[in-house]
C-alpha atoms as a PDB file:
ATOM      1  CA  UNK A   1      29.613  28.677   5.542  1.00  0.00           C
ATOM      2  CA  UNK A   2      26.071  28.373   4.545  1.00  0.00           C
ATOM      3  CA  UNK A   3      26.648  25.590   2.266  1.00  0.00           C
ATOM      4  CA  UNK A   4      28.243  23.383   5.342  1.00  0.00           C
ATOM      5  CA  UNK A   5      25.262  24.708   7.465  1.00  0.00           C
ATOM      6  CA  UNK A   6      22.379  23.715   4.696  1.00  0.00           C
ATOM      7  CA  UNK A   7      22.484  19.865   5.640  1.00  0.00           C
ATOM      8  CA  UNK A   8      21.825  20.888   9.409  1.00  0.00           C
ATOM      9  CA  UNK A   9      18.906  23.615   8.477  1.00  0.00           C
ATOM     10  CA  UNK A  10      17.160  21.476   6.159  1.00  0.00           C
ATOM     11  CA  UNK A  11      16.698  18.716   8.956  1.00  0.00           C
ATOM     12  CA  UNK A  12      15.594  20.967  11.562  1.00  0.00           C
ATOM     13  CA  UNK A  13      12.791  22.656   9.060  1.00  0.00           C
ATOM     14  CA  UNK A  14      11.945  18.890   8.145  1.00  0.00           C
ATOM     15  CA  UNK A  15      11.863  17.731  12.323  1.00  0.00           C
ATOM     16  CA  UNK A  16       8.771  19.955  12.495  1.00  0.00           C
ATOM     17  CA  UNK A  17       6.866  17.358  11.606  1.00  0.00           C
ATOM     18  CA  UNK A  18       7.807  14.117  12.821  1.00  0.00           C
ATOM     19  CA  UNK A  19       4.724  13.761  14.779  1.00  0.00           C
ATOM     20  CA  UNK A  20       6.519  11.786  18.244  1.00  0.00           C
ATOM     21  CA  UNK A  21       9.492  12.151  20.448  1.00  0.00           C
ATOM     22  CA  UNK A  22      10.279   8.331  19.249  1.00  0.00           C
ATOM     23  CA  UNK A  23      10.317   9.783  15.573  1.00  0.00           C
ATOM     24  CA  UNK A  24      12.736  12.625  16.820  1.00  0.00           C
ATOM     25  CA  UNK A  25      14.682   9.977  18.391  1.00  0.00           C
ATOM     26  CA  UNK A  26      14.940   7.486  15.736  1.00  0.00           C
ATOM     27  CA  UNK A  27      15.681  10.601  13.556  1.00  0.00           C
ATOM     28  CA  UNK A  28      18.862  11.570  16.218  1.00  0.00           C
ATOM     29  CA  UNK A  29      20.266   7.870  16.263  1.00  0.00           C
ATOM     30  CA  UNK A  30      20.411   7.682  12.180  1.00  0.00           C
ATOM     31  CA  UNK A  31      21.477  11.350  11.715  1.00  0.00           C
ATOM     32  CA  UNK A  32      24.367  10.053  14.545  1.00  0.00           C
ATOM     33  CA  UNK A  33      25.495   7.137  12.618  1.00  0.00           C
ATOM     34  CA  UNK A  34      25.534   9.479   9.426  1.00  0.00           C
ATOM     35  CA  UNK A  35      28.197  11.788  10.768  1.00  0.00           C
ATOM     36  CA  UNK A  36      30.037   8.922  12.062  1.00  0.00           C
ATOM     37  CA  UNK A  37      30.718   7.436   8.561  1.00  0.00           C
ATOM     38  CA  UNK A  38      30.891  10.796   7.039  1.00  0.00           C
ATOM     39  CA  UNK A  39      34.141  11.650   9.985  1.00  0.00           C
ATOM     40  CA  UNK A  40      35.512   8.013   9.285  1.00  0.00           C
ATOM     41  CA  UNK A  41      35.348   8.358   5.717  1.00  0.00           C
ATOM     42  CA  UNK A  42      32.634   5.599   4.941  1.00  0.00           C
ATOM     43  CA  UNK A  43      29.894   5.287   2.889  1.00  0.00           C
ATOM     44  CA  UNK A  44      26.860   4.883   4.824  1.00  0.00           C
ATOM     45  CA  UNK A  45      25.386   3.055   2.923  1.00  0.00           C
ATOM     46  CA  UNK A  46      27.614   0.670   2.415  1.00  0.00           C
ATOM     47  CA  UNK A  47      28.070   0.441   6.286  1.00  0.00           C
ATOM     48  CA  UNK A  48      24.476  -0.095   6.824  1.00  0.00           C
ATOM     49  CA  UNK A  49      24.306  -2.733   3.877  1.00  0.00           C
ATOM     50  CA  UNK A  50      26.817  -4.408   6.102  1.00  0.00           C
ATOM     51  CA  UNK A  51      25.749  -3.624   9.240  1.00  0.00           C
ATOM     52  CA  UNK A  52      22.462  -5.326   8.100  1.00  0.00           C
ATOM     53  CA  UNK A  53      23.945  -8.780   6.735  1.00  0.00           C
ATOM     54  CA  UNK A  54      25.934  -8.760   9.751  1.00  0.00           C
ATOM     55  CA  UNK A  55      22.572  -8.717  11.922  1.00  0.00           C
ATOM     56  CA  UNK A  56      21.223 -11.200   9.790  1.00  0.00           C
ATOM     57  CA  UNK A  57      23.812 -13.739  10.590  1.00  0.00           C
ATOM     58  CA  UNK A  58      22.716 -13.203  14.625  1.00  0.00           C
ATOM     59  CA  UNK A  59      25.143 -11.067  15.476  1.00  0.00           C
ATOM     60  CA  UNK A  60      24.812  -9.217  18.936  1.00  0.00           C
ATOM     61  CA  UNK A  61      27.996  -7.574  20.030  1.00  0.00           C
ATOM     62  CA  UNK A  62      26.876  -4.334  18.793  1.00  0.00           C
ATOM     63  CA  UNK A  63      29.892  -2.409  20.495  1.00  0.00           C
ATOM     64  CA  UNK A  64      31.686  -3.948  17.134  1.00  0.00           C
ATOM     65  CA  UNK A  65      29.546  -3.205  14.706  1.00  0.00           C
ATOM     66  CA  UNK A  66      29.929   0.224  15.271  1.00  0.00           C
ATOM     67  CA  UNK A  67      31.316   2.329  11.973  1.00  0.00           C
ATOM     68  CA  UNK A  68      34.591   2.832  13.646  1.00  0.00           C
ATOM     69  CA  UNK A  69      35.319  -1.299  14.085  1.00  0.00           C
ATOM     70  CA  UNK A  70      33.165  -3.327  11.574  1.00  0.00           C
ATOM     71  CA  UNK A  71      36.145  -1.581   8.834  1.00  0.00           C
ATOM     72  CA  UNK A  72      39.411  -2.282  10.653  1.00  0.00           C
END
């Protein structure tokens, strides 16, 4: 159990010092679409990577470029 917890504890040690309540936020929103991938079984990464490219092209519909439809 304290191996699954570690992840969690090390980020709330580390969100002592994010210096704003937009750095806390930020820090919610990308810790939000990390689980996300991690449930769906993607690799953030590679989600982001194509998340990106797909933002480059001027895409706007973000309701589909959410983790759970930009891989159906």
């Amino acid at each position: 159990m304290e191996r699954a917890i570690r992840p969690i504890v090390l980020q709330r040690n580390g969100s002592m010092f994010f210096g704003s309540v937009k750095g806390i936020s930020n820090s919610a929103v990308f810790n939000t679409f990390i689980e996300t991938c991690k449930q769906l079984g993607i690799s953030f990464r590679d989600y982001f990577c194509r998340l990106m490219r797909e933002m480059k092209k001027g895409r706007t519909d973000y309701e589909n470029l959410l983790p759970m439809t930009i891989y159906q």
